[in-house]
N, C-alpha and C. Protein backbone atom coordinates (compact mmCIF):
# COMPACT_ATOMS: atom_id res chain seq x y z
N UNK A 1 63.23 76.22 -27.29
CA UNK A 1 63.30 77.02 -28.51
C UNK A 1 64.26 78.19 -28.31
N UNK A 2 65.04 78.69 -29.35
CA UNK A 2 66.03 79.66 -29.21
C UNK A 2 65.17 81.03 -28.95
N UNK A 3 65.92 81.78 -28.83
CA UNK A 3 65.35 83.19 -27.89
C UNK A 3 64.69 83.69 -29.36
N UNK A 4 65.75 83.86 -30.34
CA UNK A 4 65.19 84.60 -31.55
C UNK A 4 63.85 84.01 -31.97
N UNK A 5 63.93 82.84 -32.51
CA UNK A 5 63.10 81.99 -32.78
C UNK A 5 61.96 82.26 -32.23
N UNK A 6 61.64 82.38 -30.82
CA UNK A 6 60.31 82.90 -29.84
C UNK A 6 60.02 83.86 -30.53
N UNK A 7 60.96 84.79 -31.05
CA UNK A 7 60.56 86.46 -31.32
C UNK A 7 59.89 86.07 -32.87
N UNK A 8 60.47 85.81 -33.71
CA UNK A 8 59.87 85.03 -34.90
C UNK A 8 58.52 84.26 -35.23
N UNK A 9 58.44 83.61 -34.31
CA UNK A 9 57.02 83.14 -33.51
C UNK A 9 56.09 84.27 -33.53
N UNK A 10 56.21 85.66 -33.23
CA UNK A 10 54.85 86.35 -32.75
C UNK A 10 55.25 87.70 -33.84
N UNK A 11 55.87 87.19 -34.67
CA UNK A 11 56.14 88.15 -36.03
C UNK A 11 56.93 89.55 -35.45
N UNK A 12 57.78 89.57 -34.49
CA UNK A 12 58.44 90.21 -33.86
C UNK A 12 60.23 90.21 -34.38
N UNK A 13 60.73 91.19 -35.21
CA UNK A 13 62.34 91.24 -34.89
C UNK A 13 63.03 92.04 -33.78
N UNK A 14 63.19 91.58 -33.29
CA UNK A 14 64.54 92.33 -32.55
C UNK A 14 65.87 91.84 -33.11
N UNK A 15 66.59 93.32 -32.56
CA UNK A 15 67.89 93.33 -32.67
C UNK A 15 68.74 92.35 -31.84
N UNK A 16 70.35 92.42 -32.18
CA UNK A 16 70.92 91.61 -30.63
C UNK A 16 71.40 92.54 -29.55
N UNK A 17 71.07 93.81 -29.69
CA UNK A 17 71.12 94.55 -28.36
C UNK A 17 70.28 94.39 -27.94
N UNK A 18 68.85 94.28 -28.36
CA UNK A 18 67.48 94.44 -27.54
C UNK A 18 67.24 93.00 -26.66
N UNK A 19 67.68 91.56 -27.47
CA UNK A 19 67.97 90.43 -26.80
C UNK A 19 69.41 90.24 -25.55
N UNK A 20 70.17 90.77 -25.83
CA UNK A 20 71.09 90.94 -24.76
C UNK A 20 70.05 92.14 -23.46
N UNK A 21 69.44 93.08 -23.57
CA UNK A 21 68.71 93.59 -22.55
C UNK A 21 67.88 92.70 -21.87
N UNK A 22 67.46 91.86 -22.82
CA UNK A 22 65.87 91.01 -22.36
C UNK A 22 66.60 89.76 -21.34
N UNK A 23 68.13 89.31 -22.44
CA UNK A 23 68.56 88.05 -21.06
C UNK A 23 68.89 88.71 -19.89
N UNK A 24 69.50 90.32 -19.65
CA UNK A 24 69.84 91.00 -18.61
C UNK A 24 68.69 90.79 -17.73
N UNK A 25 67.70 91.40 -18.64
CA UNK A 25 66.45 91.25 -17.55
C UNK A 25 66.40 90.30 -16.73
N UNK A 26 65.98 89.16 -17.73
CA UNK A 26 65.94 87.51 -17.37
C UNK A 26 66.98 87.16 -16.30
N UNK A 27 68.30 87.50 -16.80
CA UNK A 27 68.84 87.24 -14.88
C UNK A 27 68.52 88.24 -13.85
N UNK A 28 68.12 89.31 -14.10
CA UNK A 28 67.80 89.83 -13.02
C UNK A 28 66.57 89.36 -12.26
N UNK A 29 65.80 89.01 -12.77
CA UNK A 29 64.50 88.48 -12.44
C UNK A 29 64.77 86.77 -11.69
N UNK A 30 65.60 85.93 -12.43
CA UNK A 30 66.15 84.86 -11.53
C UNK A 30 66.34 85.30 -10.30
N UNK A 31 67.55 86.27 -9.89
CA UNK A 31 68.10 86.29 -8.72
C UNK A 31 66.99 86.86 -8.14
N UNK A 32 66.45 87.94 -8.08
CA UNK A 32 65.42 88.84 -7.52
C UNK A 32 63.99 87.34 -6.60
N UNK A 33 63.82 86.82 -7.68
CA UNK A 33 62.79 85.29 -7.90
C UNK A 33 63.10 84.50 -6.39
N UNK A 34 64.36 84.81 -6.15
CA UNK A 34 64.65 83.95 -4.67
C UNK A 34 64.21 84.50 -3.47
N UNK A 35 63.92 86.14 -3.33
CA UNK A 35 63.62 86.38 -2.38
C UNK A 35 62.03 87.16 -2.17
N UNK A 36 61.52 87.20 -3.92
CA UNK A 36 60.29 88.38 -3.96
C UNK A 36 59.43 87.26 -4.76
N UNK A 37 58.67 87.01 -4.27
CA UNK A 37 57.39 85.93 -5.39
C UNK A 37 56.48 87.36 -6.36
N UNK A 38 57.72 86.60 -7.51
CA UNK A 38 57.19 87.94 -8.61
C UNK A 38 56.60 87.19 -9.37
N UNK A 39 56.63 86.20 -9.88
CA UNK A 39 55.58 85.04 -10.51
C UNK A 39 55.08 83.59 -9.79
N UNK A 40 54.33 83.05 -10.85
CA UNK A 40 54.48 81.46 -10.11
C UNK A 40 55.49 81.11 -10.36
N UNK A 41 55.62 79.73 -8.80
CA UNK A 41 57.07 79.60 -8.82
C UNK A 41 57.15 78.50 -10.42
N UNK A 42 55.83 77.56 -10.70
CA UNK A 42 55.98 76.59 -11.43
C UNK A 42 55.82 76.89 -13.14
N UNK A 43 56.36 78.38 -13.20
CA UNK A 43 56.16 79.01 -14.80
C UNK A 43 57.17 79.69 -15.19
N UNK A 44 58.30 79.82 -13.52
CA UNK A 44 59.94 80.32 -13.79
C UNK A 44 60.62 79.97 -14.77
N UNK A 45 60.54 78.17 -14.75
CA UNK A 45 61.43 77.54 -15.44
C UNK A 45 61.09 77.67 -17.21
N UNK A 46 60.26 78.11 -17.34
CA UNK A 46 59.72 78.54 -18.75
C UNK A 46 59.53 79.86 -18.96
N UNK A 47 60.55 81.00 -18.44
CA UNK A 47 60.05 82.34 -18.47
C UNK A 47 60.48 83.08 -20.00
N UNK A 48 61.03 82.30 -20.65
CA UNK A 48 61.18 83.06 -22.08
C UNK A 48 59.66 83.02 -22.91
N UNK A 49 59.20 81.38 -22.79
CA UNK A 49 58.04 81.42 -23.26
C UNK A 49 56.81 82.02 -22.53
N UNK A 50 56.61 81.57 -21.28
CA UNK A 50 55.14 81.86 -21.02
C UNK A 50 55.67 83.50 -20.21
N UNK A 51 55.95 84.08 -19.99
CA UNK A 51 56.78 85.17 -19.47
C UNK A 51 57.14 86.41 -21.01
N UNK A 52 58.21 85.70 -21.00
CA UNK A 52 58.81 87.22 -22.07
C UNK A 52 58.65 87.47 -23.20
N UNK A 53 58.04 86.27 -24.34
CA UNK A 53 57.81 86.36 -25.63
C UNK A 53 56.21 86.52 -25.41
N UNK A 54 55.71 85.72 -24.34
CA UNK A 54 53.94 85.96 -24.39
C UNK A 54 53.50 87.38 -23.77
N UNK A 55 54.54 88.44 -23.41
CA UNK A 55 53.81 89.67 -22.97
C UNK A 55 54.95 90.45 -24.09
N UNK A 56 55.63 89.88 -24.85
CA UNK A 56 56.29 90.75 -26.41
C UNK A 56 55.03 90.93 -27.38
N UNK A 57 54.41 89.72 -27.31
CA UNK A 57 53.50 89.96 -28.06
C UNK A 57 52.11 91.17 -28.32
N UNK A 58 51.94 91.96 -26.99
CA UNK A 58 51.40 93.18 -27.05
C UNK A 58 51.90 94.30 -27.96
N UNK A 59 53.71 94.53 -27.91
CA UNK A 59 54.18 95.28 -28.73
C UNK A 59 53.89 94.84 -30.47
N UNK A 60 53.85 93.56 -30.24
CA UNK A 60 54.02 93.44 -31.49
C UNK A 60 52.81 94.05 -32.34
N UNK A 61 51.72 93.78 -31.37
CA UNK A 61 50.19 94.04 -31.92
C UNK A 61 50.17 95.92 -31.98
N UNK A 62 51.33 96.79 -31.31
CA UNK A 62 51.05 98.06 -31.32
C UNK A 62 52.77 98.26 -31.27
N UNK A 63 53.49 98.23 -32.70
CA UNK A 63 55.01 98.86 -32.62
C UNK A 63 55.36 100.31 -32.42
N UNK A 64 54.43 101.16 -32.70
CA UNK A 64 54.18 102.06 -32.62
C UNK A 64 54.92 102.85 -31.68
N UNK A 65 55.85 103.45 -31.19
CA UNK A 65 56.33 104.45 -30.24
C UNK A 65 55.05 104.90 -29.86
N UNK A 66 54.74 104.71 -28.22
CA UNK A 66 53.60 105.94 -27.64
C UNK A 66 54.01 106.02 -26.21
N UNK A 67 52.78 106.44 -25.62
CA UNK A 67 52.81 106.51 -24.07
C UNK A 67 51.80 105.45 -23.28
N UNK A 68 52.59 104.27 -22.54
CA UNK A 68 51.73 102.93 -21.99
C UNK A 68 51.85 103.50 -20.35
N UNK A 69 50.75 103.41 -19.99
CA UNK A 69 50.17 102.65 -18.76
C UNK A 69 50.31 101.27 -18.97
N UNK A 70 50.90 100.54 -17.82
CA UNK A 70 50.92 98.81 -17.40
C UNK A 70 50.36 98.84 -16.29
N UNK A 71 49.12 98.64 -16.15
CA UNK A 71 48.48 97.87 -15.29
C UNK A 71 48.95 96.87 -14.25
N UNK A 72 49.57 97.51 -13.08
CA UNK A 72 49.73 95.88 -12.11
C UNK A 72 50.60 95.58 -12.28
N UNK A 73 52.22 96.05 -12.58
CA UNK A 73 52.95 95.39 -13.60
C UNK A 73 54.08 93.80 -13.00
N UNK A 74 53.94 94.02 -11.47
CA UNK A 74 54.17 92.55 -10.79
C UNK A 74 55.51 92.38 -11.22
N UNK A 75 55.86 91.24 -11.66
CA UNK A 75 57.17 90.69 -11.69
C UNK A 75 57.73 91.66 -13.66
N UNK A 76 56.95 92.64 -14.17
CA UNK A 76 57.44 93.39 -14.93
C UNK A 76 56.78 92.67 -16.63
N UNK A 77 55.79 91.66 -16.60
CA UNK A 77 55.40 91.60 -17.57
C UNK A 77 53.63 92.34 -17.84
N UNK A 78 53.61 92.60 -18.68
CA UNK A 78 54.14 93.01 -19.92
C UNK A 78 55.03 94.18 -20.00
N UNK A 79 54.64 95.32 -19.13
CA UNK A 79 55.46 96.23 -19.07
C UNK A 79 56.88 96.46 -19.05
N UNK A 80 57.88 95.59 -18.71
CA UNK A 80 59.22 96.09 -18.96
C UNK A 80 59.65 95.59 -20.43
N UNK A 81 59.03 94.32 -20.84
CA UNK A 81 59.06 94.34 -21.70
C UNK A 81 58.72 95.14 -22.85
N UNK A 82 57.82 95.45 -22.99
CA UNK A 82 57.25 96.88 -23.65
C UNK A 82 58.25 98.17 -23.40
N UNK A 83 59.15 98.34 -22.08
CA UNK A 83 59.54 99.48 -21.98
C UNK A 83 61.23 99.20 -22.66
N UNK A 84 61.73 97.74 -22.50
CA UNK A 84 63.06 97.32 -23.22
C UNK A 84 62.96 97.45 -24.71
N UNK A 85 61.66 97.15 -25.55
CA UNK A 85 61.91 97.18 -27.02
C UNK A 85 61.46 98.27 -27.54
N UNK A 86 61.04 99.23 -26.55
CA UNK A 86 60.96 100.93 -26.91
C UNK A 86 61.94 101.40 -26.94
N UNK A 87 63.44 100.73 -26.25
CA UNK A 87 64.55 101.28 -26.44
C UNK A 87 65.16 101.48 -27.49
N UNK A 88 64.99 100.36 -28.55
CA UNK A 88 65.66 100.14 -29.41
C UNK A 88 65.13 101.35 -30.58
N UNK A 89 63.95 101.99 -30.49
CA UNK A 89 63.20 103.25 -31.45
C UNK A 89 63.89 104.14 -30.52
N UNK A 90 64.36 104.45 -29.80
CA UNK A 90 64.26 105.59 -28.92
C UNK A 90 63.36 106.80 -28.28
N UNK A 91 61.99 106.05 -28.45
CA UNK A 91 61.07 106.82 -28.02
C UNK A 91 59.98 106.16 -27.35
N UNK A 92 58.87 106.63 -27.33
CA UNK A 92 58.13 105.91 -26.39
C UNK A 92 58.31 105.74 -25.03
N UNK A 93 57.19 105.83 -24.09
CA UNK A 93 57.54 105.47 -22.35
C UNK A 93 56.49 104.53 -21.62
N UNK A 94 56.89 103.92 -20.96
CA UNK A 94 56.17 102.86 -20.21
C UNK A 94 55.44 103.51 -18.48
N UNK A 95 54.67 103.56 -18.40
CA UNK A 95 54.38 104.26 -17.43
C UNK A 95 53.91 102.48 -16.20
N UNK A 96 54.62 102.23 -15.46
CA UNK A 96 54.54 101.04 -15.04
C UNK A 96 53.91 101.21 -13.21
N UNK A 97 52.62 100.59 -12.85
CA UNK A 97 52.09 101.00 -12.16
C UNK A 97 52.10 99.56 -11.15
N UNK A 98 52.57 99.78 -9.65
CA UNK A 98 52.62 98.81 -8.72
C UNK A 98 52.74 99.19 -7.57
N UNK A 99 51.40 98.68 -6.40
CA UNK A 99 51.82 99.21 -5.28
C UNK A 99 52.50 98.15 -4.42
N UNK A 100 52.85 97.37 -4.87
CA UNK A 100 53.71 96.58 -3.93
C UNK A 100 55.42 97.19 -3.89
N UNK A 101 55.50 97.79 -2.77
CA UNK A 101 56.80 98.33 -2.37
C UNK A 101 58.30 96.91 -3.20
N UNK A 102 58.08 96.27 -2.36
CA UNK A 102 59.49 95.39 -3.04
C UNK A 102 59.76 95.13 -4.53
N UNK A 103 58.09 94.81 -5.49
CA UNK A 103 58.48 94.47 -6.41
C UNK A 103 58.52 95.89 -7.06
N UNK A 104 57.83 97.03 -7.02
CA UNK A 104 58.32 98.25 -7.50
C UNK A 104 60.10 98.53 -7.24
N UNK A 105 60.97 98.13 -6.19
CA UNK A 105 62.11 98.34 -6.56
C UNK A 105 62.89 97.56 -6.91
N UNK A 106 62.30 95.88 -7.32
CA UNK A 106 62.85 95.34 -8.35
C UNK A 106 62.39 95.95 -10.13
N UNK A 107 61.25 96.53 -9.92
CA UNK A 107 60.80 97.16 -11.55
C UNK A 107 61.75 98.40 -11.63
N UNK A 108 62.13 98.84 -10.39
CA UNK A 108 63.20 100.22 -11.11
C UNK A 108 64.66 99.67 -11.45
N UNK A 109 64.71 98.78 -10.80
CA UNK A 109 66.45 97.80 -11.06
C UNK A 109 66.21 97.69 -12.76
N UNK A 110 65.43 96.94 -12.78
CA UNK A 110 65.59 96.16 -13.99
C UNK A 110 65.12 97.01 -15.20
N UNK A 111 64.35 98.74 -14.56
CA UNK A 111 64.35 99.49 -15.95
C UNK A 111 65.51 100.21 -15.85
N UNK A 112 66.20 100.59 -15.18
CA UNK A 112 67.59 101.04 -15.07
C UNK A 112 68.89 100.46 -15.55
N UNK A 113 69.02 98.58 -15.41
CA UNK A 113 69.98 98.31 -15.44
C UNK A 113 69.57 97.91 -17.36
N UNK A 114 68.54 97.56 -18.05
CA UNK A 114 68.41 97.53 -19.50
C UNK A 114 68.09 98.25 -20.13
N UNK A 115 68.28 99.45 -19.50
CA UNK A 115 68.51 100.88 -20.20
C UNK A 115 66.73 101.27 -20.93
N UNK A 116 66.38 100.55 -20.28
CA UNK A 116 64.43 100.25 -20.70
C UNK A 116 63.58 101.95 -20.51
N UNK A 117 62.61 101.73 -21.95
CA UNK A 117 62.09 103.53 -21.03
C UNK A 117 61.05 103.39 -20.82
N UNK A 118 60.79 103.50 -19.29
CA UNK A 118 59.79 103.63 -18.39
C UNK A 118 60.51 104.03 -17.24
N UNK A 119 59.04 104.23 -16.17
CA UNK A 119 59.62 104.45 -15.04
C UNK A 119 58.17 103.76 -14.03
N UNK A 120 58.60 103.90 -12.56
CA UNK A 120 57.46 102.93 -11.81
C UNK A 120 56.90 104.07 -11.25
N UNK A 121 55.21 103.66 -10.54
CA UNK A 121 54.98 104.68 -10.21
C UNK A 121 53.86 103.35 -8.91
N UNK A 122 54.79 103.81 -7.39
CA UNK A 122 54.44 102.76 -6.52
C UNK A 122 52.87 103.19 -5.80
N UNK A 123 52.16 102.97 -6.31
CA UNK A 123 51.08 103.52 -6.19
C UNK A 123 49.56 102.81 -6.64
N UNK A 124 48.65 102.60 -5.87
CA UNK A 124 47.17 102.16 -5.91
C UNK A 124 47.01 102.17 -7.19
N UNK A 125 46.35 101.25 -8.33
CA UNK A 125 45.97 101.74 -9.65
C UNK A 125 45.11 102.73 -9.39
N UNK A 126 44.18 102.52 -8.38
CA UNK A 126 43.16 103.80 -8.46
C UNK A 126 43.20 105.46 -8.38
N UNK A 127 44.66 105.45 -7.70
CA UNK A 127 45.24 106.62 -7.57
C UNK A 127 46.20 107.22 -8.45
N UNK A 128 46.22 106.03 -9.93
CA UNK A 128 47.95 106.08 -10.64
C UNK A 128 47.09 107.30 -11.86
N UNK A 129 46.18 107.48 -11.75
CA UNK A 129 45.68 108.81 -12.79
C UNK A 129 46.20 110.00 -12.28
N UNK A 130 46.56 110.75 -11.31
CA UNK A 130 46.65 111.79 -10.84
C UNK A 130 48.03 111.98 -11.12
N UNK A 131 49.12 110.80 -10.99
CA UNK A 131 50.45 110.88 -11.51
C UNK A 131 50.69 110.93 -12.71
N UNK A 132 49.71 110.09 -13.82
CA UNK A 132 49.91 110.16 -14.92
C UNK A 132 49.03 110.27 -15.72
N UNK A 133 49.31 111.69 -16.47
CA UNK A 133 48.18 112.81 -17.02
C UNK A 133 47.52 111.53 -17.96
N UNK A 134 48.30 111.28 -19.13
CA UNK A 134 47.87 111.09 -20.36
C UNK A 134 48.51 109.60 -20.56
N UNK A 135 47.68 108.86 -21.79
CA UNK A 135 48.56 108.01 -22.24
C UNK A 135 47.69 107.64 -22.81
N UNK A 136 48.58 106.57 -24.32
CA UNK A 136 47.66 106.46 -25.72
C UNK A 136 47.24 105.05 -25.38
N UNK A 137 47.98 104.22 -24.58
CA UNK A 137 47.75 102.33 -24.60
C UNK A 137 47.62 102.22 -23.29
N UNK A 138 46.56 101.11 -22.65
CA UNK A 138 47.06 100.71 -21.42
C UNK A 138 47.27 98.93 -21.53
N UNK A 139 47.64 98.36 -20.62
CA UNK A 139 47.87 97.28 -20.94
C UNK A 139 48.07 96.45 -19.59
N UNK A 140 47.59 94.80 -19.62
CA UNK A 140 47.24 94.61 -18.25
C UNK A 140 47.59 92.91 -18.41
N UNK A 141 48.61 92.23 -17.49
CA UNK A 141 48.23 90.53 -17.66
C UNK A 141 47.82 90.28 -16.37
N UNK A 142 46.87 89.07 -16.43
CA UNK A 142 46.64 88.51 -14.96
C UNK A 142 46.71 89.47 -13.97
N UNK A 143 45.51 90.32 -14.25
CA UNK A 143 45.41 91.05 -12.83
C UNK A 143 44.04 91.18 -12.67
N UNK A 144 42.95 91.30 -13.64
CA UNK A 144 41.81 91.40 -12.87
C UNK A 144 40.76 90.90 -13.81
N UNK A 145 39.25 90.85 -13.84
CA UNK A 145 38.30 90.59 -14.36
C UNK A 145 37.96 92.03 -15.44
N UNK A 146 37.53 91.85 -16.84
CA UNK A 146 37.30 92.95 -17.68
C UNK A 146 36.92 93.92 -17.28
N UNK A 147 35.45 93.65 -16.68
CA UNK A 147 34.82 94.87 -16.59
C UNK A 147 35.50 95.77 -15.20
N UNK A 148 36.58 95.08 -14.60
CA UNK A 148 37.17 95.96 -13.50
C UNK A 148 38.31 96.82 -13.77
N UNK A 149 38.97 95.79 -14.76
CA UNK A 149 39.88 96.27 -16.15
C UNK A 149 39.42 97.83 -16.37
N UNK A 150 37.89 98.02 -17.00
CA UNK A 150 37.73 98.99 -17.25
C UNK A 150 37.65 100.30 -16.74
N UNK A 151 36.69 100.00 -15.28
CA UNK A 151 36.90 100.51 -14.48
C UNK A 151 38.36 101.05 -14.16
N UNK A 152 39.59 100.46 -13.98
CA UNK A 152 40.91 101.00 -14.10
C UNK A 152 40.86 101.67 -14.97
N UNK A 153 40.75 101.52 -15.83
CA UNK A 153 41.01 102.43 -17.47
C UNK A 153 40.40 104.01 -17.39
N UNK A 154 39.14 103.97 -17.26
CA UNK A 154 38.65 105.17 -17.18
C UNK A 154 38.65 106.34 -17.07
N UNK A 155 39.80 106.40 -15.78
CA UNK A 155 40.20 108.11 -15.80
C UNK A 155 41.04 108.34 -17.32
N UNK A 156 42.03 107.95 -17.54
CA UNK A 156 42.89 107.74 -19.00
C UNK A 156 41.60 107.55 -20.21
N UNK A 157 40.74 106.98 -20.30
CA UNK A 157 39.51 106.88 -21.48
C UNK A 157 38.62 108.44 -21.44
N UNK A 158 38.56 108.58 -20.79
CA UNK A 158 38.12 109.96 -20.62
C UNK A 158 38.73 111.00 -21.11
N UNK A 159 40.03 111.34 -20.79
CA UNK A 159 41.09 112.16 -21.21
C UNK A 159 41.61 112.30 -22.76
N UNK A 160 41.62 110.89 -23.25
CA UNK A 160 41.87 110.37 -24.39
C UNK A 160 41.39 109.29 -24.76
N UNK A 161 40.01 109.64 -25.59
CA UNK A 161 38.86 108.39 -26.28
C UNK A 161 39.55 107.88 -26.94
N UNK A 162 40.51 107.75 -27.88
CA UNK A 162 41.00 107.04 -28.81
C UNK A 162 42.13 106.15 -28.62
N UNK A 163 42.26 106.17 -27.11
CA UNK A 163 43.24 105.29 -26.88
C UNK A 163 42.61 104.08 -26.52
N UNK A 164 43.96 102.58 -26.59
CA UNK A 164 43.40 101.36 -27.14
C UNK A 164 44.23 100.54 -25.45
N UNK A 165 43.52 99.55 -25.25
CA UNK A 165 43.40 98.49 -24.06
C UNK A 165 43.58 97.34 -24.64
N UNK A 166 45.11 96.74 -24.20
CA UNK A 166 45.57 95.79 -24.33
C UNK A 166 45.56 94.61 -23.40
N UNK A 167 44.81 93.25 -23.13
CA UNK A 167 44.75 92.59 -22.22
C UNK A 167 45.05 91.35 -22.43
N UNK A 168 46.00 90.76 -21.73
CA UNK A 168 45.84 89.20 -21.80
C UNK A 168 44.83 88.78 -20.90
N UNK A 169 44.12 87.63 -21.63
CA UNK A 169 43.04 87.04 -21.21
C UNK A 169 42.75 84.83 -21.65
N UNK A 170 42.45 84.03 -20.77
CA UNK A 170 42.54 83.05 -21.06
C UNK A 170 41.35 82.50 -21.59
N UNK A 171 41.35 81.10 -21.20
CA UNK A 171 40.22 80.51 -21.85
C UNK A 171 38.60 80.70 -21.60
N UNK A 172 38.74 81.78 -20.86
CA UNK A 172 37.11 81.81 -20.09
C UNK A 172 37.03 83.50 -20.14
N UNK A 173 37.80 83.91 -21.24
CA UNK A 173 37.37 85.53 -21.51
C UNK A 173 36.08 85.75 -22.49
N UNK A 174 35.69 85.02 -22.94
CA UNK A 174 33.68 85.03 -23.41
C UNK A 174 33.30 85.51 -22.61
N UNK A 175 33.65 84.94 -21.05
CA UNK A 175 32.29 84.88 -20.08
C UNK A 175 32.37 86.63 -19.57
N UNK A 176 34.10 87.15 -19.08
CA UNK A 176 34.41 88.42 -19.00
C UNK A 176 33.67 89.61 -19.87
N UNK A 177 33.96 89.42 -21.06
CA UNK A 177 33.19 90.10 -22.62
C UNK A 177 31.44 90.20 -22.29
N UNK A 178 30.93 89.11 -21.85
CA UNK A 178 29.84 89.10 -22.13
C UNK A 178 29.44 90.24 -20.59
N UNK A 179 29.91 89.75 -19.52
CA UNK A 179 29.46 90.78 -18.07
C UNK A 179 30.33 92.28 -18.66
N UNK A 180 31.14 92.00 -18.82
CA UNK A 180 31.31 93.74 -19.18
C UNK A 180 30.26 94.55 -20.32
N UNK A 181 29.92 93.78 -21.00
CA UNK A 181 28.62 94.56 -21.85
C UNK A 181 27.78 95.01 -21.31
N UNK A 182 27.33 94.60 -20.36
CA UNK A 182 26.29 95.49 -19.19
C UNK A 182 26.34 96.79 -18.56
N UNK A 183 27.90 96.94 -18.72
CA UNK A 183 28.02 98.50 -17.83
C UNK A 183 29.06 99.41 -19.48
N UNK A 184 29.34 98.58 -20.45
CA UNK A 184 30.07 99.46 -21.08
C UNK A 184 30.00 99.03 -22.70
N UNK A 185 30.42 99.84 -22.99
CA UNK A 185 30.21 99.98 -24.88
C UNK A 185 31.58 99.80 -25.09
N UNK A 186 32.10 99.20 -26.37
CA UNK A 186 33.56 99.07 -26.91
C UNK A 186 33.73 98.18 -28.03
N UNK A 187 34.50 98.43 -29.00
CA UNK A 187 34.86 97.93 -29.72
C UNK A 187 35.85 97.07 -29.40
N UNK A 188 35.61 95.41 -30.02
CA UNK A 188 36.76 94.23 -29.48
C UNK A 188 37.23 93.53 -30.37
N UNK A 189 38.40 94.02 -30.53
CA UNK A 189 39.53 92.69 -31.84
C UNK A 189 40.15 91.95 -30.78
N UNK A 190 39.86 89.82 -31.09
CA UNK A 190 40.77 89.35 -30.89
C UNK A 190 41.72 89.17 -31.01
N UNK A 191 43.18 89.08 -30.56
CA UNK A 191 44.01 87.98 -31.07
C UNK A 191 44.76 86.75 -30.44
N UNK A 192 44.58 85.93 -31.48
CA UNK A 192 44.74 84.86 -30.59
C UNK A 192 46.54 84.80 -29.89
N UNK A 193 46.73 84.03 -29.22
CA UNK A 193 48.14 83.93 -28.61
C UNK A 193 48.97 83.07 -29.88
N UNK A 194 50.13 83.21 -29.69
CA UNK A 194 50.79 82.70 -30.42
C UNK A 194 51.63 81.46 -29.70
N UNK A 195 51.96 81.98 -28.33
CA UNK A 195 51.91 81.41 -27.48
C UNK A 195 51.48 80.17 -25.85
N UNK A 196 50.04 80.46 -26.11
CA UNK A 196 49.09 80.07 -25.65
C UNK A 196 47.76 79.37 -25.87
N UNK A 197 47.89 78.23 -26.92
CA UNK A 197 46.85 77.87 -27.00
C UNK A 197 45.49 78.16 -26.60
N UNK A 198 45.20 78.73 -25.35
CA UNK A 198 43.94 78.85 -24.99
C UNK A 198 43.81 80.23 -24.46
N UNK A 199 44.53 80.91 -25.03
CA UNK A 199 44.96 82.59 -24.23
C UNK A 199 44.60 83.22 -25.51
N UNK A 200 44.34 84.98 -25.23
CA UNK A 200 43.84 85.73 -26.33
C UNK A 200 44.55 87.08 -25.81
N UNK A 201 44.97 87.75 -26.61
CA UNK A 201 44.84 89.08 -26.25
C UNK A 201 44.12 89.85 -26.72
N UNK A 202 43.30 90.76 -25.87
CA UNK A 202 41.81 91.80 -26.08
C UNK A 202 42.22 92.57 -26.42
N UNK A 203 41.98 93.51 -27.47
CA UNK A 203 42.45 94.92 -28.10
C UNK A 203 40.89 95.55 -28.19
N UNK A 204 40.83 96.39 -27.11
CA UNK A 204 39.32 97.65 -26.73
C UNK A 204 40.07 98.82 -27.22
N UNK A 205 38.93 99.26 -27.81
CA UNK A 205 38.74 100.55 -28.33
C UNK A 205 37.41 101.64 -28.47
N UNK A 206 37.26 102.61 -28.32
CA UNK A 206 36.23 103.14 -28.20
C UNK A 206 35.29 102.61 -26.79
N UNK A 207 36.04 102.78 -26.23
CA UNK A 207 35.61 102.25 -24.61
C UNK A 207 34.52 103.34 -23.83
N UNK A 208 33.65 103.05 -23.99
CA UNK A 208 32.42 104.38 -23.27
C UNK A 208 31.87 103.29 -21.92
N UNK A 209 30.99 104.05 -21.38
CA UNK A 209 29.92 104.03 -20.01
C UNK A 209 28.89 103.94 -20.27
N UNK A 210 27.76 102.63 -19.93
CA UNK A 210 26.71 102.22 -20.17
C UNK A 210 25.89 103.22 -18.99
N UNK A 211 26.41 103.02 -17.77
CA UNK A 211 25.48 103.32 -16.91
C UNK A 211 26.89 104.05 -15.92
């Protein structure tokens, strides 16, 4: 499927500067791919779809110019993405959190060379509150189980109740939903993937402490 077309798919326009950033990305992430296991190797060959249009789709659900925490951000999804189509508003910042040394200085290449706004911050999630005061969204793919999710979240939920938690989650996020009700209160809109048949993204809000 053509690049635009993907974007069309998840009710998303971009410009053709913001798609010329995203293929920049996309080769940067090829070459980088040979020497740093920033994804699976067997989901490369499909990285527009299951990769760059399926973690676009967070922005789409919040266009909004704000301030993101990315959770984990690994080979840069969702977060650089999120931090490339903030370019195009000129506002907004991606606060992109990874303690893996190598792929944090492939995440500063590739927010540098697509002119993307964010910045990395190579550091423990558990420790990434003390660097970064505030922020309105956080947002997280394939990195952990909900209720640990939350646990991450917390110092930032505290600071600012009204901010909203963006998660990709697959076919067995019921079972997540249902164990996180035990330790926490929140409001939960699905949406389904546009991309993913059996994938959802979680939109929490009003995120409190049971116990």
């Amino acid at each position: 499927m053509q690049e635009s077309l993907l974007f069309d798919l998840i009710g998303l326009r971009v410009s053709r500067e913001t798609l010329e950033r995203l293929r920049h990305f996309a080769g940067l992430f090829e070459k980088w791919s040979r020497t740093i296991n920033l994804v699976a190797a067997s989901t490369q060959s499909d990285m527009w779809t299951r990769h760059i249009a399926d973690s676009a789709q967070i922005f789409a659900l919040s266009p909004e110019p704000k301030q993101w925490v990315d959770l984990g951000s690994g080979g840069g999804f969702p977060g650089v993405i999120t931090a490339i189509l903030l370019a195009e508003a000129g506002a907004g910042w991606v606060h992109l959190v990874e303690s893996n040394h190598k792929k944090a200085g492939f995440l500063r290449v590739a927010l540098s060379e697509t002119g993307a706004r964010g910045s990395v911050h190579a550091c423990r999630i558990e420790e990434a509150h003390r660097q970064i005061q505030h922020c309105d969204a956080i947002s997280a793919r394939a990195l952990a189980v909900l209720d640990v999710l939350f646990d991450f979240a917390a110092p930032w939920v505290d600071r600012n109740p009204d901010l909203h938690c963006f998660f990709h989650k697959g076919r067995d996020y019921q079972t997540e939903v249902d164990k996180a009700h035990g330790r926490w209160s929140f409001d939960l809109l699905q949406h389904q993937s546009a991309i993913e048949t059996d994938s959802v993204i979680l939109e929490i809000a009003r995120l409190t402490r049971k116990i």
